[in-house]
PDB file of N, CA and C in Angstrom:
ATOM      1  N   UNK A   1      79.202  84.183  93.030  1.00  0.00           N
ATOM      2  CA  UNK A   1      79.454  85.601  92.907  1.00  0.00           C
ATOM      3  C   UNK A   1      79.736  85.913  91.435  1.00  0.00           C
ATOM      4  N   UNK A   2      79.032  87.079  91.090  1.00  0.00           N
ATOM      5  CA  UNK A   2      79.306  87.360  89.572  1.00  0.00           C
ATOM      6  C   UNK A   2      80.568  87.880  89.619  1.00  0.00           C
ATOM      7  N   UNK A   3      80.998  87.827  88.143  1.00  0.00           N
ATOM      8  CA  UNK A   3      82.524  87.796  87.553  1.00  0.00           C
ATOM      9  C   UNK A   3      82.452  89.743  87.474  1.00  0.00           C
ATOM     10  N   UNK A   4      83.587  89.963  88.014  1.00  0.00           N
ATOM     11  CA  UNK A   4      83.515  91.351  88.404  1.00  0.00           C
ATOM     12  C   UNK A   4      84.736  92.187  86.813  1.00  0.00           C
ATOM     13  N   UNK A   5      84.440  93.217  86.460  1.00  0.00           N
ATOM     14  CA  UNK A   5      85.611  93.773  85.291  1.00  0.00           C
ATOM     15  C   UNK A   5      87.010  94.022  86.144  1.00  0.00           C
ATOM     16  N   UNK A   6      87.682  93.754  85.008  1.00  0.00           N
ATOM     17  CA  UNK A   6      89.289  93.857  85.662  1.00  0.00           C
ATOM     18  C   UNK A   6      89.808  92.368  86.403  1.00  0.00           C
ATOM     19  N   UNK A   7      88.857  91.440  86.357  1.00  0.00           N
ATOM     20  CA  UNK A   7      89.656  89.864  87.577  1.00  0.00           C
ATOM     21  C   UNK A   7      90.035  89.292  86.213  1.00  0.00           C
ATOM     22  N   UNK A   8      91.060  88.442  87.024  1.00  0.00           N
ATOM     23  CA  UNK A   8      91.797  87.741  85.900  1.00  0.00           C
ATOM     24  C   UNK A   8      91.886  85.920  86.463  1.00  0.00           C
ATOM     25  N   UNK A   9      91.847  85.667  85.318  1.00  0.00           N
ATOM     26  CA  UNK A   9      91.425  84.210  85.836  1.00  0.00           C
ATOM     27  C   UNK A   9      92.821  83.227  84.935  1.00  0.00           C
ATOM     28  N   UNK A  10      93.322  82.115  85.375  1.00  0.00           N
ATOM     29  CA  UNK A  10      94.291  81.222  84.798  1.00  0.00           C
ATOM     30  C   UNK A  10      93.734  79.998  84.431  1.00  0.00           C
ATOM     31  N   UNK A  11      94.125  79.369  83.230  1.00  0.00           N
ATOM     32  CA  UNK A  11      93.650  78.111  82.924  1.00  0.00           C
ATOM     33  C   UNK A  11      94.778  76.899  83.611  1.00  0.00           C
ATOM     34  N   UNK A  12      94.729  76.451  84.593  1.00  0.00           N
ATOM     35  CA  UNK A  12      95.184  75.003  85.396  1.00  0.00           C
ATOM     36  C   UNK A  12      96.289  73.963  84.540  1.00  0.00           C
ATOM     37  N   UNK A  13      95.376  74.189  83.683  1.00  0.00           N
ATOM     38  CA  UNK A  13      96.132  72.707  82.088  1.00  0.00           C
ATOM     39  C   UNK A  13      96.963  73.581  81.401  1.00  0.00           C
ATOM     40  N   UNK A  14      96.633  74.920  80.594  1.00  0.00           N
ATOM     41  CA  UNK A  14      97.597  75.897  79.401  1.00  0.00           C
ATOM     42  C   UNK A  14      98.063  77.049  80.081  1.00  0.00           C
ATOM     43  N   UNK A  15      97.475  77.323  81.106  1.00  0.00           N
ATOM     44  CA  UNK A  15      98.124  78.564  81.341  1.00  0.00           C
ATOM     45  C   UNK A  15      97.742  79.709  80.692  1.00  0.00           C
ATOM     46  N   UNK A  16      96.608  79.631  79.874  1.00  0.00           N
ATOM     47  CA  UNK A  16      95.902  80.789  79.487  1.00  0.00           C
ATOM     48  C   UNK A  16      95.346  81.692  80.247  1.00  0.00           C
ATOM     49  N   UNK A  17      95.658  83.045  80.346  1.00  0.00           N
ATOM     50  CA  UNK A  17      95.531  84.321  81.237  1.00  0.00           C
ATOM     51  C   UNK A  17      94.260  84.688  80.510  1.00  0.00           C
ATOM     52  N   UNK A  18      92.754  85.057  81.065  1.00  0.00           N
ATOM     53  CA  UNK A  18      91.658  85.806  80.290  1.00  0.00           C
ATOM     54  C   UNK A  18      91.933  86.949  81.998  1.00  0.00           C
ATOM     55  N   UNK A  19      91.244  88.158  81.406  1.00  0.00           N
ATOM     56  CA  UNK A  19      90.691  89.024  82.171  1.00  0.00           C
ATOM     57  C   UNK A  19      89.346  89.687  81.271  1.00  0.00           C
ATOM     58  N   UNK A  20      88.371  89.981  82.939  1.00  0.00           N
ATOM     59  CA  UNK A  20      87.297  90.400  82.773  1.00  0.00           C
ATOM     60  C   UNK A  20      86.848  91.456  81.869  1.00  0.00           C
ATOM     61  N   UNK A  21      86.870  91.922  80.890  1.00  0.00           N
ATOM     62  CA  UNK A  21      86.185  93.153  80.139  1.00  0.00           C
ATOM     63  C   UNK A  21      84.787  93.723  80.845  1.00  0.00           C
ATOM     64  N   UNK A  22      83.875  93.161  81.107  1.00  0.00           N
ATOM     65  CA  UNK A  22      82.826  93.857  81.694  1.00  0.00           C
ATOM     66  C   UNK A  22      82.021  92.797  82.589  1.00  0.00           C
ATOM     67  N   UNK A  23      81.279  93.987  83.176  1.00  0.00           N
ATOM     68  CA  UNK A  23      80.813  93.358  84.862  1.00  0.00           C
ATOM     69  C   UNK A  23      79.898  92.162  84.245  1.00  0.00           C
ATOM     70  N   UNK A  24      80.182  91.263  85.196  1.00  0.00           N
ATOM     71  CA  UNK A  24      79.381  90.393  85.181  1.00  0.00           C
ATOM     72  C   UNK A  24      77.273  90.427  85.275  1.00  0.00           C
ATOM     73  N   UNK A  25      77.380  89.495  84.655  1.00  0.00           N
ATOM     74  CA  UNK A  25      75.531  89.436  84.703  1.00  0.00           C
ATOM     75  C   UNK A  25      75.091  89.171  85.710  1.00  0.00           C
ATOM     76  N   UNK A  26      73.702  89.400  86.169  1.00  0.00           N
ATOM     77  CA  UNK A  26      72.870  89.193  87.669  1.00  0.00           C
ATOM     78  C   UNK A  26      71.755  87.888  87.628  1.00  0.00           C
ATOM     79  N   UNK A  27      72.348  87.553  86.740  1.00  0.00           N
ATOM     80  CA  UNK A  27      71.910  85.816  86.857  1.00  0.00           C
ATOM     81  C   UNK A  27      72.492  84.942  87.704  1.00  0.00           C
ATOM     82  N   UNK A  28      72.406  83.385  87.459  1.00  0.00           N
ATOM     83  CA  UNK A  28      72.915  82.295  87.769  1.00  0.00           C
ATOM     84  C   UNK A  28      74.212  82.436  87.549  1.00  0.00           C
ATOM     85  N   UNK A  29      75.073  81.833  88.484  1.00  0.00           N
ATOM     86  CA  UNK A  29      76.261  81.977  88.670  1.00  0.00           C
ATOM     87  C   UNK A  29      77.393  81.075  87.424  1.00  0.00           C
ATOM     88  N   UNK A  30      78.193  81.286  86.846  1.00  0.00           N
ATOM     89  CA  UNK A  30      78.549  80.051  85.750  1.00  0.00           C
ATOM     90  C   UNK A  30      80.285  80.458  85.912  1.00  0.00           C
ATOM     91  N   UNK A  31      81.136  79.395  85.633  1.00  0.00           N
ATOM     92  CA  UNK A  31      82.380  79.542  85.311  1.00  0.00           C
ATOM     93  C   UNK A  31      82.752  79.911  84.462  1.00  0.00           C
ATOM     94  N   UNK A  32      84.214  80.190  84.083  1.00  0.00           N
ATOM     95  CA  UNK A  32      84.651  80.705  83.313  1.00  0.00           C
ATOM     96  C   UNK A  32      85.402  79.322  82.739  1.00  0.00           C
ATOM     97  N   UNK A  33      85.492  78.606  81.378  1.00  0.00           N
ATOM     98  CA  UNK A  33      86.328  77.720  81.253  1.00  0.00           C
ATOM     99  C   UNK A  33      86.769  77.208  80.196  1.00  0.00           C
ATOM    100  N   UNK A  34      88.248  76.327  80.342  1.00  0.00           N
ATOM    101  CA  UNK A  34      89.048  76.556  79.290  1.00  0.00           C
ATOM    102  C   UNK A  34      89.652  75.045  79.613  1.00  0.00           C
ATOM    103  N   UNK A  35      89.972  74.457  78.280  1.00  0.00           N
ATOM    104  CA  UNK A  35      90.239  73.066  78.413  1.00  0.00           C
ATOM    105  C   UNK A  35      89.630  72.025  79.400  1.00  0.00           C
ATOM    106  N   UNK A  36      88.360  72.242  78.658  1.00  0.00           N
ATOM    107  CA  UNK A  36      86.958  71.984  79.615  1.00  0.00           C
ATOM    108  C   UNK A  36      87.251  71.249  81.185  1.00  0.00           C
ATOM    109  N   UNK A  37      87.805  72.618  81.546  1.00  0.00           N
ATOM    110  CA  UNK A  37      88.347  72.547  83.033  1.00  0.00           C
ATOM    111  C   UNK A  37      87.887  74.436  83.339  1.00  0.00           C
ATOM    112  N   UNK A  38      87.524  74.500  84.910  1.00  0.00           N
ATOM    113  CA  UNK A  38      86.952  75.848  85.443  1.00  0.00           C
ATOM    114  C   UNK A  38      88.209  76.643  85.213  1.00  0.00           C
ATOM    115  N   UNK A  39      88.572  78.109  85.315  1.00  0.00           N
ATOM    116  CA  UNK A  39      89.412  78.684  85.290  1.00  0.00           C
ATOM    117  C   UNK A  39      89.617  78.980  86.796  1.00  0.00           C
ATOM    118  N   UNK A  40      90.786  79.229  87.399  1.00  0.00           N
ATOM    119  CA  UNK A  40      91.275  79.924  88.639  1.00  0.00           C
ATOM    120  C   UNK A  40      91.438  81.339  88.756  1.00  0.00           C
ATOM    121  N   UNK A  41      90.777  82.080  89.770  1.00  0.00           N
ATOM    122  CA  UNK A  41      90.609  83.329  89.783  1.00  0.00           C
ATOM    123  C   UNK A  41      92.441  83.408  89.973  1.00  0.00           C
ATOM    124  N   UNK A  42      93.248  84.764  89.579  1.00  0.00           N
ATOM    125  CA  UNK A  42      94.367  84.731  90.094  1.00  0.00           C
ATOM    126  C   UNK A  42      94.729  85.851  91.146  1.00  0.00           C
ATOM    127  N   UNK A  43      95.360  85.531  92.763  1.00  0.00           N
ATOM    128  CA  UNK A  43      95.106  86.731  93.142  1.00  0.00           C
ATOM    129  C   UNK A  43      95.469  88.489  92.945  1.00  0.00           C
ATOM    130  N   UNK A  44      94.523  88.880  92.855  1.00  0.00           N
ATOM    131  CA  UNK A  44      94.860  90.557  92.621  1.00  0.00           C
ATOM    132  C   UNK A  44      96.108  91.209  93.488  1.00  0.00           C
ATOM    133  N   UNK A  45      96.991  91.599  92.952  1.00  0.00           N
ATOM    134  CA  UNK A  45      98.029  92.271  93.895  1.00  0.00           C
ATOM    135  C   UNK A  45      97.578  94.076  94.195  1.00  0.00           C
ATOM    136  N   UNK A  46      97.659  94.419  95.131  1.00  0.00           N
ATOM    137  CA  UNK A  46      97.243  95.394  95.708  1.00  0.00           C
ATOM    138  C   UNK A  46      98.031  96.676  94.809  1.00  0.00           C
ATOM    139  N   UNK A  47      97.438  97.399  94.115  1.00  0.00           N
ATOM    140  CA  UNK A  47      98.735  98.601  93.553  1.00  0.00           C
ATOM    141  C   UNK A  47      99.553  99.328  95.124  1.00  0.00           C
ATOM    142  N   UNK A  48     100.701  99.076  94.661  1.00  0.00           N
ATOM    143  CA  UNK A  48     101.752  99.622  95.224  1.00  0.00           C
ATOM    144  C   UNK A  48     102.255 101.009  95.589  1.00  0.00           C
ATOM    145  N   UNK A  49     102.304 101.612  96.499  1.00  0.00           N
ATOM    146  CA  UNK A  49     102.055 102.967  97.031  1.00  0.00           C
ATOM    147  C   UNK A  49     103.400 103.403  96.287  1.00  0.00           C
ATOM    148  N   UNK A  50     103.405 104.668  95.907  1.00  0.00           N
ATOM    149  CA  UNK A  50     104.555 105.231  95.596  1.00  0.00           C
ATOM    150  C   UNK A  50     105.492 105.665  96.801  1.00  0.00           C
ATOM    151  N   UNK A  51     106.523 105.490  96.849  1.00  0.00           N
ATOM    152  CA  UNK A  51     107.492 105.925  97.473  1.00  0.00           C
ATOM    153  C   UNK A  51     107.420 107.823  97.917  1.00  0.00           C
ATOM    154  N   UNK A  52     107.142 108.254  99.055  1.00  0.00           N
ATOM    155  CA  UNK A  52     106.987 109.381  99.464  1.00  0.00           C
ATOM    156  C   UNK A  52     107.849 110.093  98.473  1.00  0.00           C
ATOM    157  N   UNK A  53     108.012 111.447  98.650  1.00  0.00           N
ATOM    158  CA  UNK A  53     109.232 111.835  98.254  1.00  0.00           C
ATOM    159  C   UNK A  53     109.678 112.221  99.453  1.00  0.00           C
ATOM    160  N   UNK A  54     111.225 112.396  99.226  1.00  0.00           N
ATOM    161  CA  UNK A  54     112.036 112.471 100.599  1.00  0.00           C
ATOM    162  C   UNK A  54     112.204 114.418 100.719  1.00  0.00           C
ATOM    163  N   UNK A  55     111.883 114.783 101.983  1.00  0.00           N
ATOM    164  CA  UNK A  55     111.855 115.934 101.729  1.00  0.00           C
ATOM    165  C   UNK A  55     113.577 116.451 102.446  1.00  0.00           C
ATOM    166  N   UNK A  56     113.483 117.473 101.536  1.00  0.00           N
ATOM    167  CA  UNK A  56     115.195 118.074 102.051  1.00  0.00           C
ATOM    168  C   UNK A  56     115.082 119.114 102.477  1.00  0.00           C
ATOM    169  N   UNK A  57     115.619 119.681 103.279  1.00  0.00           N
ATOM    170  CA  UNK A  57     115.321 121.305 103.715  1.00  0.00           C
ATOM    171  C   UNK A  57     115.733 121.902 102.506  1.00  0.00           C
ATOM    172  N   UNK A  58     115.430 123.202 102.114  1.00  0.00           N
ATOM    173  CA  UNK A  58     116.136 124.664 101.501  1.00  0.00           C
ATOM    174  C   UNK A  58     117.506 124.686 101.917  1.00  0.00           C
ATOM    175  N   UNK A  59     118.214 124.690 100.850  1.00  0.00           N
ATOM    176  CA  UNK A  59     119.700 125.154 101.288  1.00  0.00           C
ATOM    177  C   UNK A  59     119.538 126.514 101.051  1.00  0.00           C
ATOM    178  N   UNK A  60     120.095 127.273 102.414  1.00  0.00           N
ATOM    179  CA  UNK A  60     119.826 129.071 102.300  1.00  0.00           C
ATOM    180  C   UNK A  60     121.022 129.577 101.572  1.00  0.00           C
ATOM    181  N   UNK A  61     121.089 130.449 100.904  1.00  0.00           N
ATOM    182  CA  UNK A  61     122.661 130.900  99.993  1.00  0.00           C
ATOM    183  C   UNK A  61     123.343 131.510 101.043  1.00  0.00           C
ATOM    184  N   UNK A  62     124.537 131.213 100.081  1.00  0.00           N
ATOM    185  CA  UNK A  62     125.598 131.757 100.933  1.00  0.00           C
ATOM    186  C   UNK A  62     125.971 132.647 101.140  1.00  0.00           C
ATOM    187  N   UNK A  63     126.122 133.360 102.220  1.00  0.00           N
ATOM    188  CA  UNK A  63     126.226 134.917 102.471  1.00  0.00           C
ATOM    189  C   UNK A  63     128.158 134.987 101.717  1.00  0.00           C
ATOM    190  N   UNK A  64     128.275 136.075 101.577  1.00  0.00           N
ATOM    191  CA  UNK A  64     129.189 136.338 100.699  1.00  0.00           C
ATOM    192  C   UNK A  64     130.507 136.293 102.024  1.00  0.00           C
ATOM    193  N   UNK A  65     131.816 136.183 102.172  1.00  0.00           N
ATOM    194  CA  UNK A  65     132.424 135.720 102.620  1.00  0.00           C
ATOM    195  C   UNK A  65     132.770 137.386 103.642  1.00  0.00           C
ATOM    196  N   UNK A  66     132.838 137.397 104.969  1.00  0.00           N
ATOM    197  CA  UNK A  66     133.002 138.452 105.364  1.00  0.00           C
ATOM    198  C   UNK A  66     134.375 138.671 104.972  1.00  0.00           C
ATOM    199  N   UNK A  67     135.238 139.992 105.119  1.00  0.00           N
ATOM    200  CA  UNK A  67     136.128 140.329 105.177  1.00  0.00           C
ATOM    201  C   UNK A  67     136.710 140.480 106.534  1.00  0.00           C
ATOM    202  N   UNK A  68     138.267 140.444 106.530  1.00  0.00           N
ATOM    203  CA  UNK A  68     138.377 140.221 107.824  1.00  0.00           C
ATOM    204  C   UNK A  68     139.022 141.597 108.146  1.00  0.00           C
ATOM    205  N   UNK A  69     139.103 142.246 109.309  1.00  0.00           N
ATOM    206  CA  UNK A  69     139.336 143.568 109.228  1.00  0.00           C
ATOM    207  C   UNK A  69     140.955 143.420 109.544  1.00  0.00           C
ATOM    208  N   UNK A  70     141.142 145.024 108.884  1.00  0.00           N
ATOM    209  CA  UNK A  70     143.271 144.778 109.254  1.00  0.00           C
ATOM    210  C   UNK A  70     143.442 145.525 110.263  1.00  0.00           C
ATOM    211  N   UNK A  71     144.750 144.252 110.769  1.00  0.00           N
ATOM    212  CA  UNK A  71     144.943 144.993 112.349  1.00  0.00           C
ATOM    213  C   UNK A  71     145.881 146.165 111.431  1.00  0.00           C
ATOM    214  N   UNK A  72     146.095 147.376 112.306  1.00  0.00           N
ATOM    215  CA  UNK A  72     146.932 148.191 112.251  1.00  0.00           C
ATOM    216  C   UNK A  72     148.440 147.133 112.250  1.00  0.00           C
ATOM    217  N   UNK A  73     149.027 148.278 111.371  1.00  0.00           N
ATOM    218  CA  UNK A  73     150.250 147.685 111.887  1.00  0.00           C
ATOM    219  C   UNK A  73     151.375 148.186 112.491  1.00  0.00           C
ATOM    220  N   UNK A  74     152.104 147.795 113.329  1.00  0.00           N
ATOM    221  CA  UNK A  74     152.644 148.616 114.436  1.00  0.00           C
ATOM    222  C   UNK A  74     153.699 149.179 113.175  1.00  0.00           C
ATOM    223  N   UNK A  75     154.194 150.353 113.888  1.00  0.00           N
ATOM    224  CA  UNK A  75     155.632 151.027 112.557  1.00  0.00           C
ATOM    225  C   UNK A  75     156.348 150.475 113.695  1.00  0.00           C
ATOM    226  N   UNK A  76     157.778 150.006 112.992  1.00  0.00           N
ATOM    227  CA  UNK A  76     158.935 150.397 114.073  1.00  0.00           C
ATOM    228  C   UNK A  76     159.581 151.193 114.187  1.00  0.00           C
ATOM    229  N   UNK A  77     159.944 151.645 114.882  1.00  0.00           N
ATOM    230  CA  UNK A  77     160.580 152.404 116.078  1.00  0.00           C
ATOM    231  C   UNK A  77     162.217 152.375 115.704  1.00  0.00           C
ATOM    232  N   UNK A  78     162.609 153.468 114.822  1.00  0.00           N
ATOM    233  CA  UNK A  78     164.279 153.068 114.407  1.00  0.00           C
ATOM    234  C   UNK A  78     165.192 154.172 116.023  1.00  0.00           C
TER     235      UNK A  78
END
């Protein structure tokens, strides 16, 4: 399978990281290699979904504080 842009491959012996710059050719198939040893494809991790956002209701404003009505007040009675 040709070497696709964006794969990243590890060298076994150094640990040298190459990634693909551009698509591979439609020829014969050839390795990639480094310390005349093949390189290891490394696996691709899937990009990671963002976290939803959390939805909150509308806080409705606050109605202004009723007043409370006055009782009468009795007079007394001398």
């Amino acid at each position: 399978m040709a070497k696709k842009k964006g794969e990243k491959y590890e060298c076994p012996e150094c640990g040298l990281i190459v990634i693909i710059e551009d698509d591979g050719c439609e020829c014969t198939e050839c390795d990639v290699v480094c310390c005349s040893v093949p390189m290891e494809m490394i696996a691709q991790k899937k990009p990671a979904k963002k976290a939803a956002a959390k939805k909150v209701p509308a806080k409705k404003p606050k109605a202004a504080p009723k007043k409370a009505a006055k009782k009468p007040v009795a007079k007394k009675k001398k």
